[in-house]
C-alpha atoms as a PDB file:
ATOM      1  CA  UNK A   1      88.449 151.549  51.719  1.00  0.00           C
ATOM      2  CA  UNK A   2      88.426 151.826  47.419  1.00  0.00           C
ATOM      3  CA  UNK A   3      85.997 154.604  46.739  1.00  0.00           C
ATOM      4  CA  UNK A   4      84.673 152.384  43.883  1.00  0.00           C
ATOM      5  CA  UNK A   5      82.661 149.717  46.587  1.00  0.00           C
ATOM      6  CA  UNK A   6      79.391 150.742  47.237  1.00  0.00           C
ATOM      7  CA  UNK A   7      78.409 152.390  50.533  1.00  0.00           C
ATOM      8  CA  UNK A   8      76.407 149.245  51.615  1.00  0.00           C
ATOM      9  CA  UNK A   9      79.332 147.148  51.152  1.00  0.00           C
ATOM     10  CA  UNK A  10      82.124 149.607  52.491  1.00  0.00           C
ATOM     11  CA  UNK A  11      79.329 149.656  55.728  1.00  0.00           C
ATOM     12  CA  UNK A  12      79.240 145.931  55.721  1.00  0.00           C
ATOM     13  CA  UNK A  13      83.083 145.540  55.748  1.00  0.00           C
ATOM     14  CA  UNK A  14      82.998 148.189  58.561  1.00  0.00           C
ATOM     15  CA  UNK A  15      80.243 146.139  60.849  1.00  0.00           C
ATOM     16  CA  UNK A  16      82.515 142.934  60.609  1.00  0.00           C
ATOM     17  CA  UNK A  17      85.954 144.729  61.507  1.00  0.00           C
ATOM     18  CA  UNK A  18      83.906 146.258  64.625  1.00  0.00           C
ATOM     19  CA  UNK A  19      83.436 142.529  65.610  1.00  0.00           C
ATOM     20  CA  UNK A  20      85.984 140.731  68.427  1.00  0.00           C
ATOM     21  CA  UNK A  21      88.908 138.534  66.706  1.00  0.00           C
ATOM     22  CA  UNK A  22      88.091 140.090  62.983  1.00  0.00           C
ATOM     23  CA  UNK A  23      90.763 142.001  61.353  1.00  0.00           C
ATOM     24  CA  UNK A  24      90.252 144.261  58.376  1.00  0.00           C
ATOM     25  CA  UNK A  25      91.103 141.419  55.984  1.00  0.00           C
ATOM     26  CA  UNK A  26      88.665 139.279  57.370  1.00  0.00           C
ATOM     27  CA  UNK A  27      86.244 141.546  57.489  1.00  0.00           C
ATOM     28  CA  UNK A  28      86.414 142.100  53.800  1.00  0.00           C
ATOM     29  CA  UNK A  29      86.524 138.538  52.732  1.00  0.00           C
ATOM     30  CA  UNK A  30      83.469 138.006  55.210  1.00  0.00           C
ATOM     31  CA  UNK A  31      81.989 140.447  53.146  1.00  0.00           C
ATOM     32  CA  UNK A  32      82.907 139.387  50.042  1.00  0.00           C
ATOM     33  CA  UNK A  33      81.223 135.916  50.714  1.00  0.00           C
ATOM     34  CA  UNK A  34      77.875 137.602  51.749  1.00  0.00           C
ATOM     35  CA  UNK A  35      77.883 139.151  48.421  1.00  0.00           C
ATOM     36  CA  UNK A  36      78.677 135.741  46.205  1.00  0.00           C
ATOM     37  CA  UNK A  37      76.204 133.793  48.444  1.00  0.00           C
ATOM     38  CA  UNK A  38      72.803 132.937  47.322  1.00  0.00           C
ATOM     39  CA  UNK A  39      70.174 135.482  48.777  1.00  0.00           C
ATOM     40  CA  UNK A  40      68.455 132.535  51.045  1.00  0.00           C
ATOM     41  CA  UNK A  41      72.001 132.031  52.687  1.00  0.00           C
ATOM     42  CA  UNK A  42      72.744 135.501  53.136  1.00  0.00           C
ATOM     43  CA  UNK A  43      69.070 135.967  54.875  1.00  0.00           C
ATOM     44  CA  UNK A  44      69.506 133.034  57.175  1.00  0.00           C
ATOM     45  CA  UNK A  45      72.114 134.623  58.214  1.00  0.00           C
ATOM     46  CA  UNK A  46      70.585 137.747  59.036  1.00  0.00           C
ATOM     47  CA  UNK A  47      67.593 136.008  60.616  1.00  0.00           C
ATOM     48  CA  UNK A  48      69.466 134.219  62.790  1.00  0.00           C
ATOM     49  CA  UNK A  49      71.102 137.060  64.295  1.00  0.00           C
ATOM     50  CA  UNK A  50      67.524 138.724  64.570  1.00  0.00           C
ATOM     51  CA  UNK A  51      66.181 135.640  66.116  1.00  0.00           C
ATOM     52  CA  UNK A  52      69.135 135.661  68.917  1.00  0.00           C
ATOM     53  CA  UNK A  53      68.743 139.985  69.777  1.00  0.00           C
ATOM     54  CA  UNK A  54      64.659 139.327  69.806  1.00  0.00           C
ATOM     55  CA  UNK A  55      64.316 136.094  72.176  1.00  0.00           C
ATOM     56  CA  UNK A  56      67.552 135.615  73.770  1.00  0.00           C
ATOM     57  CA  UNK A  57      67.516 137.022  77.360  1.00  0.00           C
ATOM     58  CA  UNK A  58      69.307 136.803  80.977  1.00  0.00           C
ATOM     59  CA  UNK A  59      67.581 134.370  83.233  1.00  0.00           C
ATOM     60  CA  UNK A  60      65.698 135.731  86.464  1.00  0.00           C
ATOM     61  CA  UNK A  61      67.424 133.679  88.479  1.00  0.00           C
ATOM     62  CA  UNK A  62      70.710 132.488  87.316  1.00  0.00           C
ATOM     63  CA  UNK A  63      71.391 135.181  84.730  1.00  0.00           C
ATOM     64  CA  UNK A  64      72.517 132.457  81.918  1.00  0.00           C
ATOM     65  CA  UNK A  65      71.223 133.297  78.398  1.00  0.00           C
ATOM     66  CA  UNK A  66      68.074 131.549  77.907  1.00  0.00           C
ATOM     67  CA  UNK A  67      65.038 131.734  75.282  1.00  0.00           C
ATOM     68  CA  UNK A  68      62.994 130.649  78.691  1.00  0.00           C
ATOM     69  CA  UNK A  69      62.370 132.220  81.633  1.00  0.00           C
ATOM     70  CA  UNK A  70      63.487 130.460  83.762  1.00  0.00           C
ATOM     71  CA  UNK A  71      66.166 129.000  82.210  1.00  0.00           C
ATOM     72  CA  UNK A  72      65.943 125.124  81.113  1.00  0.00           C
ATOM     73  CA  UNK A  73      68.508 124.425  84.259  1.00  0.00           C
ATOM     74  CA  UNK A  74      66.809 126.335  86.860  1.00  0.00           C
ATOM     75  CA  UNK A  75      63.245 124.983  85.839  1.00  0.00           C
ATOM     76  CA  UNK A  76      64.357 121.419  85.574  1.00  0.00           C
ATOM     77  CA  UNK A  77      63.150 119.437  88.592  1.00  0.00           C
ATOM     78  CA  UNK A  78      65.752 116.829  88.369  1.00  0.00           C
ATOM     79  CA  UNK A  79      68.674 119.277  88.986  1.00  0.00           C
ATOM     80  CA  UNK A  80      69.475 119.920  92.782  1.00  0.00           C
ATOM     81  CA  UNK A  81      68.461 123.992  93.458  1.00  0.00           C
ATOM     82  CA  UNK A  82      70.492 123.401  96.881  1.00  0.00           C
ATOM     83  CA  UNK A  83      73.688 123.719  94.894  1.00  0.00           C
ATOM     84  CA  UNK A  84      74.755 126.945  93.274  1.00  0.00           C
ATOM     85  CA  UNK A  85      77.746 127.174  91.507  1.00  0.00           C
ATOM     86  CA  UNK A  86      78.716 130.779  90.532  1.00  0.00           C
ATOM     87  CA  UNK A  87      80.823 131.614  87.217  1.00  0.00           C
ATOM     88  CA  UNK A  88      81.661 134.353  85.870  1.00  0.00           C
ATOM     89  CA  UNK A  89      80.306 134.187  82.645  1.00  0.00           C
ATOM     90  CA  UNK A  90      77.733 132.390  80.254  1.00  0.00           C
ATOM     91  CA  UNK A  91      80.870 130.582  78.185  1.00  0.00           C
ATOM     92  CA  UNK A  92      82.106 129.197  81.579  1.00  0.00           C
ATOM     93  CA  UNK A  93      78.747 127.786  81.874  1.00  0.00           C
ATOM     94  CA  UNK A  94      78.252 125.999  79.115  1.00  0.00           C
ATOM     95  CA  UNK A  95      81.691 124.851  79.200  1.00  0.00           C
ATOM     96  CA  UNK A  96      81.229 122.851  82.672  1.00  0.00           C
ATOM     97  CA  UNK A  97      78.117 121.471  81.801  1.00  0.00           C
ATOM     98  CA  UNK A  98      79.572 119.627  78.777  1.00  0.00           C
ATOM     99  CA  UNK A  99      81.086 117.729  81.921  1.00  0.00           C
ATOM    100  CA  UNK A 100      78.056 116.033  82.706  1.00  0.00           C
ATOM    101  CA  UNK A 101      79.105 116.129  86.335  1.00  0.00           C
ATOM    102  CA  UNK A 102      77.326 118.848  88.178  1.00  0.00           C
ATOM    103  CA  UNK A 103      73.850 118.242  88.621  1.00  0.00           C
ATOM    104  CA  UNK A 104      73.437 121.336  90.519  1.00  0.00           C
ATOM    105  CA  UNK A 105      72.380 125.253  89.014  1.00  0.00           C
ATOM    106  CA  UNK A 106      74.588 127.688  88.896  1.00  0.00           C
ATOM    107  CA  UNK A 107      74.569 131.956  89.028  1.00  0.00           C
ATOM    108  CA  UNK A 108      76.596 133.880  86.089  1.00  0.00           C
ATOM    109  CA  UNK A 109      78.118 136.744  87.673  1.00  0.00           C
ATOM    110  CA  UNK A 110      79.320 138.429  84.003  1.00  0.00           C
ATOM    111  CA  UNK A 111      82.223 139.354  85.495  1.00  0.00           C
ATOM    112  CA  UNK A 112      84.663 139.208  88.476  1.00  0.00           C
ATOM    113  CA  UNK A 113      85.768 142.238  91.361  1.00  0.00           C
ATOM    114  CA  UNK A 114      88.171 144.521  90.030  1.00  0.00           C
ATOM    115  CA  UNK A 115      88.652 147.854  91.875  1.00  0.00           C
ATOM    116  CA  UNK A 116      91.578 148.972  89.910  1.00  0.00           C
ATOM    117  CA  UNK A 117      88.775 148.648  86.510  1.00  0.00           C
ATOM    118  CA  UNK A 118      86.194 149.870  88.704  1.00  0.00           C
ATOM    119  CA  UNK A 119      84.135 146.974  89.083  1.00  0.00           C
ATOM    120  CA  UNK A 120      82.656 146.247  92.377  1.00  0.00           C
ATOM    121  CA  UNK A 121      79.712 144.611  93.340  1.00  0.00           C
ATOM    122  CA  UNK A 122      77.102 146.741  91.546  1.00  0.00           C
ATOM    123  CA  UNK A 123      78.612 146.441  88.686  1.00  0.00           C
ATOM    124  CA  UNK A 124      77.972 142.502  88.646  1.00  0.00           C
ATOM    125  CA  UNK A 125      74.731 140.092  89.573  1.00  0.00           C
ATOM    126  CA  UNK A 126      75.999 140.151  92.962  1.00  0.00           C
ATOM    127  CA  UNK A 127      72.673 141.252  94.284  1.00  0.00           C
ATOM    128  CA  UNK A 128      70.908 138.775  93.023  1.00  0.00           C
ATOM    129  CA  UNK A 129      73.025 136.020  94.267  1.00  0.00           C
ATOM    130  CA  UNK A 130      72.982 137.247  97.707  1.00  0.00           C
ATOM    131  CA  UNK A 131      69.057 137.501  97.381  1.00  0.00           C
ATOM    132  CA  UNK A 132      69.105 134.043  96.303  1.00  0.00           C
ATOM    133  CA  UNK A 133      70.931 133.068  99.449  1.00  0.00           C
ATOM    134  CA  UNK A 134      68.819 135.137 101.580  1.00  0.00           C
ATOM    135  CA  UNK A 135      65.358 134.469  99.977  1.00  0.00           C
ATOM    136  CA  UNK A 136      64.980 130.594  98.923  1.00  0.00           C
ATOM    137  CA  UNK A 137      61.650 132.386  96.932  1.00  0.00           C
ATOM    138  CA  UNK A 138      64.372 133.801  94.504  1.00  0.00           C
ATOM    139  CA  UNK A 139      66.242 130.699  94.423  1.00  0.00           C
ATOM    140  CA  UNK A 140      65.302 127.991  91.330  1.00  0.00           C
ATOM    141  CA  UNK A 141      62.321 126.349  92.348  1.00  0.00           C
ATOM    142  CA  UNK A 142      61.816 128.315  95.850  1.00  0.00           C
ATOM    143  CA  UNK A 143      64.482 126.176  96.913  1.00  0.00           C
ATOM    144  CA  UNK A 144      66.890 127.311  99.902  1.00  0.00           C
ATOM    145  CA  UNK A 145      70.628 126.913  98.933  1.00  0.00           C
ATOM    146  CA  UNK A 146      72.633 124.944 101.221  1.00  0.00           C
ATOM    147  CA  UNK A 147      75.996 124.554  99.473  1.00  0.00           C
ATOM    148  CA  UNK A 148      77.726 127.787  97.290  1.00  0.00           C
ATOM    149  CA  UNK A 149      80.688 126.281  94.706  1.00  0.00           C
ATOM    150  CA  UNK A 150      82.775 129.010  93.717  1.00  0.00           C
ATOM    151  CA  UNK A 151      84.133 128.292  89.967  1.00  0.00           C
ATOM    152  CA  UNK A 152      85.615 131.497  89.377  1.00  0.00           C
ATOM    153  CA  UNK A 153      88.777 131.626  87.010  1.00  0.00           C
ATOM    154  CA  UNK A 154      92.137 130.652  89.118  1.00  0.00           C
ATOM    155  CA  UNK A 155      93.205 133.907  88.409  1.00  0.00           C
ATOM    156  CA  UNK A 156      93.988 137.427  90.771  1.00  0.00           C
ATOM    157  CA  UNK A 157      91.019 139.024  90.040  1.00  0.00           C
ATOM    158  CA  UNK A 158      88.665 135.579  90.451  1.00  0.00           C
ATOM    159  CA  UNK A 159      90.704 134.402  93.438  1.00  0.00           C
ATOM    160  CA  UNK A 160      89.820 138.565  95.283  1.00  0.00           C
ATOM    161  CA  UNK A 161      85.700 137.714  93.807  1.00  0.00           C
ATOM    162  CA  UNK A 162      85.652 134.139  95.270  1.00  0.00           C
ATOM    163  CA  UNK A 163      87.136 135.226  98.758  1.00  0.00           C
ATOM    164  CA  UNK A 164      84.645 138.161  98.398  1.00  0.00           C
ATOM    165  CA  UNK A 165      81.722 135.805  97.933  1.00  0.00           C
ATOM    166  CA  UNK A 166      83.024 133.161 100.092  1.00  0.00           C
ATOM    167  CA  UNK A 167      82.695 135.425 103.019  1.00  0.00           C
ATOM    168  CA  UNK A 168      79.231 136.879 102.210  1.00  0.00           C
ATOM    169  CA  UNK A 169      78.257 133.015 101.825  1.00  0.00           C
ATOM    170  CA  UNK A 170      79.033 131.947 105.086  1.00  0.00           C
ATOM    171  CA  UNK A 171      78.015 135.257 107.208  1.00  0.00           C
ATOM    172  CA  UNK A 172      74.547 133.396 105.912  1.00  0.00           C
ATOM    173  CA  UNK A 173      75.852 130.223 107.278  1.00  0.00           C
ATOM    174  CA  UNK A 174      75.628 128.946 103.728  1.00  0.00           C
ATOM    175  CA  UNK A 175      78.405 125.574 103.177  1.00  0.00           C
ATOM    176  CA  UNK A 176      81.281 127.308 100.633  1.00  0.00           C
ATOM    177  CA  UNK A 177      83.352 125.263  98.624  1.00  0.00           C
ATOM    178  CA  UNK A 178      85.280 125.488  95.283  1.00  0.00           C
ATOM    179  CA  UNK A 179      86.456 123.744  92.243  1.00  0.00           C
ATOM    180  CA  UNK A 180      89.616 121.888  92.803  1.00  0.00           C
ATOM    181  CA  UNK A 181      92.816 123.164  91.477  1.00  0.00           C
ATOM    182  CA  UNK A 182      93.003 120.698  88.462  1.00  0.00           C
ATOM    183  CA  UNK A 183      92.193 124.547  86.449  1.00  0.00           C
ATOM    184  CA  UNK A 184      95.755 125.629  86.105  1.00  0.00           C
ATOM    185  CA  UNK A 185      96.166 128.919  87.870  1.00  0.00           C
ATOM    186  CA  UNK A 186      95.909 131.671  85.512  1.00  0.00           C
ATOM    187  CA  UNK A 187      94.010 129.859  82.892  1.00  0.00           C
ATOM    188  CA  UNK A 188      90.201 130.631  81.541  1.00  0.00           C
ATOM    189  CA  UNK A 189      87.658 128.036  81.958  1.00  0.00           C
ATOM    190  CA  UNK A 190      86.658 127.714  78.991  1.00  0.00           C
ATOM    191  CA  UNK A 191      89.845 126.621  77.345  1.00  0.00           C
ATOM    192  CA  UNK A 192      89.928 123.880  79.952  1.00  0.00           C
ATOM    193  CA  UNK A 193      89.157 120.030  78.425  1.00  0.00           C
ATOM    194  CA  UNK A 194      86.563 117.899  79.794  1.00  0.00           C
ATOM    195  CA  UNK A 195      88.729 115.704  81.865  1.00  0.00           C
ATOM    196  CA  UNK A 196      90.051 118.447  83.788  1.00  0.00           C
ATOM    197  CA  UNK A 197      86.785 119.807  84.327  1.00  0.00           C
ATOM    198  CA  UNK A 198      85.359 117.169  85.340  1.00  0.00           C
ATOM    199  CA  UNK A 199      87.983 116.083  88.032  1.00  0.00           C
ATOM    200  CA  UNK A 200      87.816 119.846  89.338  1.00  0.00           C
ATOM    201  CA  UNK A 201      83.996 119.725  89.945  1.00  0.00           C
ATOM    202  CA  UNK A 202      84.293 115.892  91.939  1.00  0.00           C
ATOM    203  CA  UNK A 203      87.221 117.244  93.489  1.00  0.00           C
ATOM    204  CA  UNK A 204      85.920 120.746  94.778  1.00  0.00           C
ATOM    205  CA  UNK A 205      87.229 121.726  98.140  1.00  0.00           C
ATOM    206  CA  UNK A 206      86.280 123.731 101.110  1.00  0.00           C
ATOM    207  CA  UNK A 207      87.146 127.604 101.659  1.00  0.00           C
END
């Protein structure tokens, strides 16, 4: 980093390269635009990521990101709290529900089973799935789930998680089904395009 940037910028630079997908380069010309911006962009900016880290939470139920507790999906009376679809994270989410097709609520698991990582159960919302399927109280709306839809990713590790959860599912005598194989194996959900999507929710199968 040139000695001759000030501190606050040579920090600056450093907070974008710490972010996902940013290289140094970027970084610095991500920078570089804060600094030539107009102070009311450059605060926006900063507000808006103090906005998100004040109000933006896990749901109680579901564990999506929300503003609302509940969540806008589990609170909404015209979506069917019988149906739980479990993903493994918020992006997957938002992704199927561009769709239009399930009408349903889901569970975010933010993550998937992987022993070899060191990720079991505990280290996921598994807990509070299974206490949704246990108590319909901590189901959306008090409702009691009848049907689990597994929309993992087609992958190892989401193929060991659904199995995982498809036996815990119907130990409860819960229905288990999940999305049809329209997602290529080994792709991530959230690259998929609506069409596929959308056939892989009507066409969800059994386990």
């Amino acid at each position: 980093m040139p000695p001759a940037l000030p501190e606050s910028v040579r920090r600056l630079i450093d907070e974008f390269a710490a972010l996902p997908g940013i290289g140094r380069r970027s970084a610095e010309r991500l920078a570089f635009w804060v600094l030539k911006s107009s102070k009311d962009e450059a605060m926006r900016l900063a507000d808006a990521i103090a906005l998100v880290k004040r109000s933006v939470r896990h749901c109680t139920v579901c564990w999506n990101l929300t503003d609302a507790d509940p969540c806008p999906i589990c609170a909404s009376s015209e979506r069917d709290a019988s149906s739980v679809l479990v993903v493994e994270q918020p992006k997957d989410l938002i992704t199927l529900e561009q769709t239009g097709m399930y009408k349903g609520v889901y569970h975010v698991l933010l993550g998937r089973l992987d022993p070899l990582d060191g990720v079991g159960p505990d280290s996921l919302t598994v807990s509070g799935l299974l206490a949704r399927l246990d108590r319909p109280e901590t189901n959306a709306r008090g409702v009691r789930v009848r049907e689990l839809i597994l929309g993992l990713n087609p992958d190892m590790e989401g193929d060991s998680t659904a199995l995982w959860l498809a036996d815990q599912a119907r130990q409860r005598g819960i229905s288990v089904s999940r999305l049809a194989r329209g997602l290529p194996t080994g792709s991530q959900i959230e690259y998929a395009n609506p069409a596929v999507l959308a056939d892989a929710i009507a066409g969800r199968q059994r386990m």
